[in-house]
C-alpha atoms as a PDB file:
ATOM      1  CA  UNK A   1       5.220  18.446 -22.821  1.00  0.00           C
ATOM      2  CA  UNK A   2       1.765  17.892 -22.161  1.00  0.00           C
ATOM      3  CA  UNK A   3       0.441  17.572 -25.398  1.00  0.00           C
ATOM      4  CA  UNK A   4       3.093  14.966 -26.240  1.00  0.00           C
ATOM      5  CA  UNK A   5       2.456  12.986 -23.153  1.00  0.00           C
ATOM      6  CA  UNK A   6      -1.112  13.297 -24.002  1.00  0.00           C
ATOM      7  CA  UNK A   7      -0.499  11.888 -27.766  1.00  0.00           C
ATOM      8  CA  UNK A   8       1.956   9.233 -26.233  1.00  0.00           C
ATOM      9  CA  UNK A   9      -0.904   7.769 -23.855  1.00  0.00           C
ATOM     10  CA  UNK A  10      -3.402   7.720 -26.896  1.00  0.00           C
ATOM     11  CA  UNK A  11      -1.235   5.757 -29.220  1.00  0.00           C
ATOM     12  CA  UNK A  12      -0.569   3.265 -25.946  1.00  0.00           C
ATOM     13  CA  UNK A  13      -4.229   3.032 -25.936  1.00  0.00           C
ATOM     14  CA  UNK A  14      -4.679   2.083 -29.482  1.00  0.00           C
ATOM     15  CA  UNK A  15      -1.654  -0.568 -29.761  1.00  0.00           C
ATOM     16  CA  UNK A  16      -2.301  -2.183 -26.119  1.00  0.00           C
ATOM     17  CA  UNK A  17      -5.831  -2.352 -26.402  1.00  0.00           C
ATOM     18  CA  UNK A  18      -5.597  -4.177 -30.184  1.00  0.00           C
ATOM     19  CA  UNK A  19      -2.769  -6.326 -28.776  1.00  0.00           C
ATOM     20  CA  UNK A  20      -4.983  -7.378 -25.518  1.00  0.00           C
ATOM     21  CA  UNK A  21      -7.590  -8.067 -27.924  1.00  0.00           C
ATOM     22  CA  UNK A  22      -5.117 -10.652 -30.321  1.00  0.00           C
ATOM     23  CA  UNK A  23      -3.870 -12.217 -27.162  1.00  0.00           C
ATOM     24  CA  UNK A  24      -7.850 -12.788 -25.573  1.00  0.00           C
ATOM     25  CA  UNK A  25      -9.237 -14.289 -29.000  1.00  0.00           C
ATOM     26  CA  UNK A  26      -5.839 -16.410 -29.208  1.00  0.00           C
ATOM     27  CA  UNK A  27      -7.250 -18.134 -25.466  1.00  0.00           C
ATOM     28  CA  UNK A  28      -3.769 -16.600 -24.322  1.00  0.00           C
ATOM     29  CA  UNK A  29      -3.273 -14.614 -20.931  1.00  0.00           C
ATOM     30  CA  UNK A  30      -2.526 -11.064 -21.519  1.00  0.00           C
ATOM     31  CA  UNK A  31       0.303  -9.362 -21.080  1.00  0.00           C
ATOM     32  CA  UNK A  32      -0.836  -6.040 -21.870  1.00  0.00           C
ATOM     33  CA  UNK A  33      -2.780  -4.738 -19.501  1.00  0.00           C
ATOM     34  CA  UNK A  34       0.381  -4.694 -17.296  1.00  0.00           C
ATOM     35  CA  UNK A  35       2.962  -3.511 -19.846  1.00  0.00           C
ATOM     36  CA  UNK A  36       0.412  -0.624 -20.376  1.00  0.00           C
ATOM     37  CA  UNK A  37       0.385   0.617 -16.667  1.00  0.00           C
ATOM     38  CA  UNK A  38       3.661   0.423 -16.509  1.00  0.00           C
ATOM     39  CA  UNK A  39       4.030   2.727 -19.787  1.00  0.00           C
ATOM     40  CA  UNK A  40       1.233   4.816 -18.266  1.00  0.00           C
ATOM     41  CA  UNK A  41       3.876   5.126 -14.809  1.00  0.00           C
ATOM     42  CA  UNK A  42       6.932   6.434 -17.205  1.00  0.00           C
ATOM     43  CA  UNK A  43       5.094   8.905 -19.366  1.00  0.00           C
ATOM     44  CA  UNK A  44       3.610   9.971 -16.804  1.00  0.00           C
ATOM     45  CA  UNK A  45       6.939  10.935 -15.745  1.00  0.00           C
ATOM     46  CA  UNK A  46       7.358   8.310 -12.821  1.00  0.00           C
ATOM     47  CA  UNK A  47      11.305   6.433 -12.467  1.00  0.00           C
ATOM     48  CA  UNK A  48      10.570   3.685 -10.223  1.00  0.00           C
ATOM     49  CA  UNK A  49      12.809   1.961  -8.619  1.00  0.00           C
ATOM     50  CA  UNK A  50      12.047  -1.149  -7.140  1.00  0.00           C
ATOM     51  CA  UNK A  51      13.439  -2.199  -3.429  1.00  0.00           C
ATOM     52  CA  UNK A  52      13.262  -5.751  -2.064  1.00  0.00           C
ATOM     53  CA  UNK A  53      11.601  -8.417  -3.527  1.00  0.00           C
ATOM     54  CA  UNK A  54       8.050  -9.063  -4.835  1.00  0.00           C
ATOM     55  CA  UNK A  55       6.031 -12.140  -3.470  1.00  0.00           C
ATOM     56  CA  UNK A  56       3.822 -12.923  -7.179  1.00  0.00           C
ATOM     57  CA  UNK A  57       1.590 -15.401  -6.587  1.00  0.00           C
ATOM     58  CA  UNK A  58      -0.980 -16.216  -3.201  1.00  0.00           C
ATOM     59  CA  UNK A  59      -0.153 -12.545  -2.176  1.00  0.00           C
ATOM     60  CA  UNK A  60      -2.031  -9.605  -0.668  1.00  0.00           C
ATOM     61  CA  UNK A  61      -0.342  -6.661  -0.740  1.00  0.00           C
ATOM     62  CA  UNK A  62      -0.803  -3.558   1.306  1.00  0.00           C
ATOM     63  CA  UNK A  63      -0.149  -0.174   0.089  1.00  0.00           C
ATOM     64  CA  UNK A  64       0.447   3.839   1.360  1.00  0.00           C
ATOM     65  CA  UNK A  65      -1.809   5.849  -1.263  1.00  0.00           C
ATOM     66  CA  UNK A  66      -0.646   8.913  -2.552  1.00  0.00           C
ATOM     67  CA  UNK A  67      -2.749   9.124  -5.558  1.00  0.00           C
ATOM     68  CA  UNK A  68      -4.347   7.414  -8.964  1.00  0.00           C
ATOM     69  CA  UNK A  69      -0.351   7.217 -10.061  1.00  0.00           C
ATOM     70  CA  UNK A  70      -0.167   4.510  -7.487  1.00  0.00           C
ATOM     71  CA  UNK A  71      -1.808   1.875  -9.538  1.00  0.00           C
ATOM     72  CA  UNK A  72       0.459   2.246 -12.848  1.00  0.00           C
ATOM     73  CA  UNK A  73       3.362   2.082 -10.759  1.00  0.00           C
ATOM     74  CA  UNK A  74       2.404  -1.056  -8.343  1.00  0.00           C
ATOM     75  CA  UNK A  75       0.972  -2.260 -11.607  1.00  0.00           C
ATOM     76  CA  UNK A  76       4.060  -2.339 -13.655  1.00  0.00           C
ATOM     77  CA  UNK A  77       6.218  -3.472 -11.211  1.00  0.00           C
ATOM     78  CA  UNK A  78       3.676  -6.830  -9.735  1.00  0.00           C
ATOM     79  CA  UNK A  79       0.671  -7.091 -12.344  1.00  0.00           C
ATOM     80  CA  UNK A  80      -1.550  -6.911  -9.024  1.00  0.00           C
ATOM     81  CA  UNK A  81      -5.547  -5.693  -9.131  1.00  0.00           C
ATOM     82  CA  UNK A  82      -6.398  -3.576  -6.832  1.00  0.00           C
ATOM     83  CA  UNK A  83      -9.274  -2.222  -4.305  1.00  0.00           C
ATOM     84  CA  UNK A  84      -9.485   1.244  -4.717  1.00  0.00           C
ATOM     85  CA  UNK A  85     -12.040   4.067  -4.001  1.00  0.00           C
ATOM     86  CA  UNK A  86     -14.838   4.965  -5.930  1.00  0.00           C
ATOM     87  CA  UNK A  87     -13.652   8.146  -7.134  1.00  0.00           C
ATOM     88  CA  UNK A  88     -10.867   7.324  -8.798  1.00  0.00           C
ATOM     89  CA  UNK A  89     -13.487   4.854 -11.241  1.00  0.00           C
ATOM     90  CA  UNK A  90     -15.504   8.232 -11.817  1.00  0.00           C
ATOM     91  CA  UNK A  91     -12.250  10.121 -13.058  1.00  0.00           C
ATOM     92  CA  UNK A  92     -11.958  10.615 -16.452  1.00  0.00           C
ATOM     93  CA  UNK A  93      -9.553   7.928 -17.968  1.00  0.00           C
ATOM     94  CA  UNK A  94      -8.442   7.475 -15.061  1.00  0.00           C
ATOM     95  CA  UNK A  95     -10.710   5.000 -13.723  1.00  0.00           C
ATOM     96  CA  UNK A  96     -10.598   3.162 -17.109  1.00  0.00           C
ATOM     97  CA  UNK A  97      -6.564   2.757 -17.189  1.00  0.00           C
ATOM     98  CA  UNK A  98      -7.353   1.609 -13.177  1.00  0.00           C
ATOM     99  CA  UNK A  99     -10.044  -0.692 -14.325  1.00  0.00           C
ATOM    100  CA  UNK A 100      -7.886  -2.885 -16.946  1.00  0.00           C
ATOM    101  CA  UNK A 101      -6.429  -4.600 -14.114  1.00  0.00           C
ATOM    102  CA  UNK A 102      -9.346  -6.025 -12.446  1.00  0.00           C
ATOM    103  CA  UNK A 103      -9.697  -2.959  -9.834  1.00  0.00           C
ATOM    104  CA  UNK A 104     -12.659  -3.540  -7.463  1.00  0.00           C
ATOM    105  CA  UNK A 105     -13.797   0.031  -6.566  1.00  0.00           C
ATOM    106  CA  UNK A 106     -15.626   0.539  -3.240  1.00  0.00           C
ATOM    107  CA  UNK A 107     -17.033   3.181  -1.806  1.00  0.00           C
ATOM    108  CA  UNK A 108     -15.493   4.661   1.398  1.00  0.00           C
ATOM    109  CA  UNK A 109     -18.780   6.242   2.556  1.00  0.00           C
ATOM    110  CA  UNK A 110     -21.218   3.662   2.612  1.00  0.00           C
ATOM    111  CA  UNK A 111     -20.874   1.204   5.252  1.00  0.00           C
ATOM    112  CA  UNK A 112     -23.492  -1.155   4.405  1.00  0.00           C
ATOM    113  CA  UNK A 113     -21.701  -2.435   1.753  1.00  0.00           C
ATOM    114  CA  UNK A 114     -19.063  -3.438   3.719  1.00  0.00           C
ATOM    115  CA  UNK A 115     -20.133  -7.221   3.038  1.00  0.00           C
ATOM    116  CA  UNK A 116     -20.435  -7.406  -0.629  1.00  0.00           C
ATOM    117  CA  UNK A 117     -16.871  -5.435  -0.586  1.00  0.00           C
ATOM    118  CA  UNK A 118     -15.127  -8.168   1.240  1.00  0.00           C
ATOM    119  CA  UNK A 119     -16.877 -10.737  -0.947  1.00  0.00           C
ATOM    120  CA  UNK A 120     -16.040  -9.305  -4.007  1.00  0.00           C
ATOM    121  CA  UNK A 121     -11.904  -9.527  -2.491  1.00  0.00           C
ATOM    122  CA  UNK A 122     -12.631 -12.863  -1.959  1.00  0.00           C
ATOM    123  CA  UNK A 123     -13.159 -13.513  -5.556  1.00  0.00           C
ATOM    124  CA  UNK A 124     -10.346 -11.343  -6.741  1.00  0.00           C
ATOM    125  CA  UNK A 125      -8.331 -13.174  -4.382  1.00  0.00           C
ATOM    126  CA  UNK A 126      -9.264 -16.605  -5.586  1.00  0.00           C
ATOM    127  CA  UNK A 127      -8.419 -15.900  -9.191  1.00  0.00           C
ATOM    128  CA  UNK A 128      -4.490 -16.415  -7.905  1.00  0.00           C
ATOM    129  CA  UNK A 129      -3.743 -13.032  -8.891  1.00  0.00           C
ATOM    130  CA  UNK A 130      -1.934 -10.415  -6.672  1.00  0.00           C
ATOM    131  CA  UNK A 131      -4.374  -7.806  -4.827  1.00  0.00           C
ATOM    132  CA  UNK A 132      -3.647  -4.721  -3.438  1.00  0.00           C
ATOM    133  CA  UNK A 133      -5.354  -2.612  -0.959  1.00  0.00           C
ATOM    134  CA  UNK A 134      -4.760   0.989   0.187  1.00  0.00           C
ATOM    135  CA  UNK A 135      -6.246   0.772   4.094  1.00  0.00           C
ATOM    136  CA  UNK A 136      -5.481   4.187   4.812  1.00  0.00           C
ATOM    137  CA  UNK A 137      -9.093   4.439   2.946  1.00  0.00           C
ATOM    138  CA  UNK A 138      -7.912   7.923   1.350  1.00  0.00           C
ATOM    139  CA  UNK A 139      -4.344   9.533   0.238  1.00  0.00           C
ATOM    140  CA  UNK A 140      -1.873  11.574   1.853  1.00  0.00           C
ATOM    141  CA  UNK A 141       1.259  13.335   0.554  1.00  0.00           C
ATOM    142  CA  UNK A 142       3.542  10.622   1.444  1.00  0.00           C
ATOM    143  CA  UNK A 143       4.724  12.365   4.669  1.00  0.00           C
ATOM    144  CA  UNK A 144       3.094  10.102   7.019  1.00  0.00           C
ATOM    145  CA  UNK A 145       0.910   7.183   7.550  1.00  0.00           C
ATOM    146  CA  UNK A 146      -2.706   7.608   8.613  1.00  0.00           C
ATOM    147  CA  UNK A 147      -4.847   4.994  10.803  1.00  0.00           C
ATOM    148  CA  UNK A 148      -5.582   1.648   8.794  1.00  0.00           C
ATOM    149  CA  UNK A 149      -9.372   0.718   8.504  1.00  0.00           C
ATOM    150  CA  UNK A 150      -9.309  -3.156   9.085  1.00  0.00           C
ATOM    151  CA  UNK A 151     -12.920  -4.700   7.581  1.00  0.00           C
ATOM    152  CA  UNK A 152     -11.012  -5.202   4.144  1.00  0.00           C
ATOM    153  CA  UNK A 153      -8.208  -7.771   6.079  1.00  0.00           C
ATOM    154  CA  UNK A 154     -11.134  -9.928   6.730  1.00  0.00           C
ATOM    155  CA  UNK A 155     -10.126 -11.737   3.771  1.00  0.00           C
ATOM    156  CA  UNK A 156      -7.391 -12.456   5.412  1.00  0.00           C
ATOM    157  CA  UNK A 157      -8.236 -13.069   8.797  1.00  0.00           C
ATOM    158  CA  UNK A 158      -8.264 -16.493   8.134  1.00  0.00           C
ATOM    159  CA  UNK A 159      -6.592 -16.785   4.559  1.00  0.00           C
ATOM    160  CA  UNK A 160      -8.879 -18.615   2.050  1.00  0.00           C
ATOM    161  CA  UNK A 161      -5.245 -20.460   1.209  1.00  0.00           C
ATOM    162  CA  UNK A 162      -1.632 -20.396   2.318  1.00  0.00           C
ATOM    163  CA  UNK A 163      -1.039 -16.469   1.300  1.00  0.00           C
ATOM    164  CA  UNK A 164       0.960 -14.331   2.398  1.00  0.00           C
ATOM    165  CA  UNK A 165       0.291 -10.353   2.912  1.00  0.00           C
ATOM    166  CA  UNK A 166       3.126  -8.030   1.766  1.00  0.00           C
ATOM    167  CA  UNK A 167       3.395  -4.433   3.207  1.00  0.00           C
ATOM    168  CA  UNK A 168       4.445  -2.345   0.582  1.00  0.00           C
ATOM    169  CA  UNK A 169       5.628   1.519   0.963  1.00  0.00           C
ATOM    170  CA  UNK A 170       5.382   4.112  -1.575  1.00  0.00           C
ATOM    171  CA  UNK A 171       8.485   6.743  -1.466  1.00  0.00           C
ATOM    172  CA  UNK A 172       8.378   9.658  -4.272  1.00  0.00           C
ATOM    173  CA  UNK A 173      10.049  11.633  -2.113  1.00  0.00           C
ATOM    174  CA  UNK A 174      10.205  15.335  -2.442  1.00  0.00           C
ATOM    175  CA  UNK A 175       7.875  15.489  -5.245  1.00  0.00           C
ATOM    176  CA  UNK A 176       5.363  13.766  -3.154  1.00  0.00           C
ATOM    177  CA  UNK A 177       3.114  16.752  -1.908  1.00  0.00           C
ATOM    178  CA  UNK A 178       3.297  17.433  -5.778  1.00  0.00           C
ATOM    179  CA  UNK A 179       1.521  14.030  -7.167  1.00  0.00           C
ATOM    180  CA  UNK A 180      -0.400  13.589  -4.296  1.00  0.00           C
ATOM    181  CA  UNK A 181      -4.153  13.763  -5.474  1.00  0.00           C
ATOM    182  CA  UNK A 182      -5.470  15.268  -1.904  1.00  0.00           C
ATOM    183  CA  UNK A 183      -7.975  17.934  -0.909  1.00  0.00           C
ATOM    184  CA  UNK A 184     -11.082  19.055  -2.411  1.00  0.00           C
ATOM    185  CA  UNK A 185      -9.117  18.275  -6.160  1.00  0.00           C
ATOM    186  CA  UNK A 186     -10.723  16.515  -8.542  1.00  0.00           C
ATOM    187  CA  UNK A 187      -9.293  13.098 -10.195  1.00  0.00           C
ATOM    188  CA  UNK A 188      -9.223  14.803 -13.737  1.00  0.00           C
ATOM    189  CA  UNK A 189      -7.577  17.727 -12.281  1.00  0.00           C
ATOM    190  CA  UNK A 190      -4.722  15.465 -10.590  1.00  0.00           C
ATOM    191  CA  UNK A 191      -4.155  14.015 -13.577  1.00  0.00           C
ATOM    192  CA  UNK A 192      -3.686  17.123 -16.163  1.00  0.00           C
ATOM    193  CA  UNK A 193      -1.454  18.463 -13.321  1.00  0.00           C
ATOM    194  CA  UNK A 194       1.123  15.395 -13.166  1.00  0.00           C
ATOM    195  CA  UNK A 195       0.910  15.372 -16.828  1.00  0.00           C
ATOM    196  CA  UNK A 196       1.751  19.028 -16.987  1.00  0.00           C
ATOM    197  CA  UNK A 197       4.973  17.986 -14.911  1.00  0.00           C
ATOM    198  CA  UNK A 198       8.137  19.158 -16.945  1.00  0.00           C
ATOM    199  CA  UNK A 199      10.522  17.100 -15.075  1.00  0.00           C
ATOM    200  CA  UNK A 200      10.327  13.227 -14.100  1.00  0.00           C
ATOM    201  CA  UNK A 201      10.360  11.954 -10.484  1.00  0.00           C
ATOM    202  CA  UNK A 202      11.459   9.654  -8.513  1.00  0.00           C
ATOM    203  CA  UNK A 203       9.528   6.883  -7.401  1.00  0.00           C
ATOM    204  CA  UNK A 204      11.417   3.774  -5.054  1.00  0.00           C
ATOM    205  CA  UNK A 205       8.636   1.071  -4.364  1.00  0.00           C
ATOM    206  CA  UNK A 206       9.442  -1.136  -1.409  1.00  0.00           C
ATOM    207  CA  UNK A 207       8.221  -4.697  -1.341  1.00  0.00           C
ATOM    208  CA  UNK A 208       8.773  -5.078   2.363  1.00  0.00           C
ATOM    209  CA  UNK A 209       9.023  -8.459   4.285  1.00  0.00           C
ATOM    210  CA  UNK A 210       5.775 -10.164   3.544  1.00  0.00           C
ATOM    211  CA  UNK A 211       4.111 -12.175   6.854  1.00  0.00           C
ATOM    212  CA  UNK A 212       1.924 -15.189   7.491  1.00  0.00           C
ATOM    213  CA  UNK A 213      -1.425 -13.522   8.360  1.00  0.00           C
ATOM    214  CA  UNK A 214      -2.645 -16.814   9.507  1.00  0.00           C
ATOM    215  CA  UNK A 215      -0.165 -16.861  12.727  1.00  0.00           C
ATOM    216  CA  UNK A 216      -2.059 -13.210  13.688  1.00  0.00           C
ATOM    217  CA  UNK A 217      -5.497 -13.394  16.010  1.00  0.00           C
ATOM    218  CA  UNK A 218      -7.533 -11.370  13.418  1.00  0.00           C
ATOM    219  CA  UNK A 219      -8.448  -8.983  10.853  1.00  0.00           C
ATOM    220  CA  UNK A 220      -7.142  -5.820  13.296  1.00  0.00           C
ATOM    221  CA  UNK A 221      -3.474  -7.378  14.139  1.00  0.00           C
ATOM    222  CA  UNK A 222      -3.269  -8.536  10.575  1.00  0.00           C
ATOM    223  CA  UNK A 223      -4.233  -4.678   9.996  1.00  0.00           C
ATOM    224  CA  UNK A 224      -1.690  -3.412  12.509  1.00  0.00           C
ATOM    225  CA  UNK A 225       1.328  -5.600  11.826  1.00  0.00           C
ATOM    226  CA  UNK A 226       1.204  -4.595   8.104  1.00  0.00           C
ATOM    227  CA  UNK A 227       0.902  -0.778   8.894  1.00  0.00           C
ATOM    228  CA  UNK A 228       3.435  -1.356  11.418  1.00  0.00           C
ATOM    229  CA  UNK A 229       5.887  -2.410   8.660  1.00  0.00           C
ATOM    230  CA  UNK A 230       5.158   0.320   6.500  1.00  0.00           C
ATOM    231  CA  UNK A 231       5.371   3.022   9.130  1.00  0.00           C
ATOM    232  CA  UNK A 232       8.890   1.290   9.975  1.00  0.00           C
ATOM    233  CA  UNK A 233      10.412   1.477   5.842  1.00  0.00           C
ATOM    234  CA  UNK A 234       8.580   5.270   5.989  1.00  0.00           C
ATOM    235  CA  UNK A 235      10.127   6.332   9.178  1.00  0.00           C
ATOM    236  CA  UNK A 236      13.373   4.910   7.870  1.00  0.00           C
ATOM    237  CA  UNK A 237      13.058   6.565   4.085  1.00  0.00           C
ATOM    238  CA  UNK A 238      12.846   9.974   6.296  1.00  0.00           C
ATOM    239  CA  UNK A 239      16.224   9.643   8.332  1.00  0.00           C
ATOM    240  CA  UNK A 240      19.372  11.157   6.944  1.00  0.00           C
ATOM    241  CA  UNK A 241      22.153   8.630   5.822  1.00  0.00           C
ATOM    242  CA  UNK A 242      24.929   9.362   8.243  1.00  0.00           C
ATOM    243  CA  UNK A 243      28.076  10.883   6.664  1.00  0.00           C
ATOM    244  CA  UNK A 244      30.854   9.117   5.590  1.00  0.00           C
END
């Protein structure tokens, strides 16, 4: 199983990357990048499902973070770039497949560059294209929600445009302390141990009710109402359907 997920992902490479090429030197918008994280999602054994409905254009989106399988799936499903951690650009292949749509990778440790962060979201942001950032500023296994750090929702605190921030949530459900790249493990070992996965999981991506940040006092209640949204799907995801 590995070996042929391994050969599958290599071909993908070759064919999408020749393909993005045709469509850049034909002056046309490619479609590729996004059809190959969303290939990257199902080989990597990820089903998503997709709840609600996606806002696609003047959107910032706001994830849970489980791990580097995140991106392929949000990818696939929205075509968003995203602002991610600097260790998931280090991984092996990894931070490539992360990188082909326009990820901006900070780093979580150094708070000095705090400012050129936010700037660079204000370009990504201007570009029209949907952004999403994972606040938590490091993963969990999906069971809960940790404290959102707020200096990223500058950018929206006020909106460079009308926008609109959409909280998404993240549900694999039982095989979510499984994916979950947390710990002292490194990205290459996360991946090679999804990839070793004999079974496929489910994944159900929420695109919750997006909000007008610009009705919110600042970058914290901006912060708070979209973690507040997310804890309210997660809680919800948890709770056993009553019985019939």
């Amino acid at each position: 199983m590995f070996a042929a997920r391994v050969a599958t992902l290599l071909f993908l490479v070759i064919l999408c990357v020749a393909l993005h090429v045709l469509w850049r030197l034909a002056g046309q918008v490619s479609p590729w990048p996004r059809r190959f994280l969303q290939a990257v999602a199902w080989v990597a054994g990820a089903r998503v499902t997709i709840v609600g409905a996606p806002v696609t254009h003047d959107v910032f989106y706001v994830a849970n973070h489980l791990g580097w399988i995140d991106i392929p799936v949000i990818a696939g499903a929205s075509g968003a770039a995203f602002v991610a951690q600097d260790g998931i650009a280090r991984a092996p292949v990894v931070g490539w497949l992360a990188s082909l749509n326009n990820t901006i990778f900070v780093s979580r440790s150094d708070r000095l560059a705090v400012g050129e962060q936010i700037e660079a979201l204000r370009v990504a942001v201007s570009v029209h294209q949907p952004v999403t950032i994972f606040p938590e500023g490091t993963t969990t296994d999906g069971s809960h929600l940790l404290p959102f750090k707020p200096a990223l929702f500058a950018v929206m605190a006020p909106p460079p445009r009308a926008m609109l921030v959409q909280p998404l949530l993240l549900d694999y459900g039982a095989a979510g302390p499984e994916i979950a790249w947390i710990g002292e493990e490194k990205g290459d070992e996360n991946a090679i141990r999804v990839l070793r996965r004999h079974r496929p999981y489910r994944v159900t991506l929420h695109f919750l009710e997006p909000f007008d940040p610009a009705t919110l006092p600042g970058r914290k209640a901006v912060a708070a109402e979209a973690r507040a949204r997310i804890q309210s799907a997660l809680t919800a995801s948890k709770r056993p359907l009553p019985s019939v």
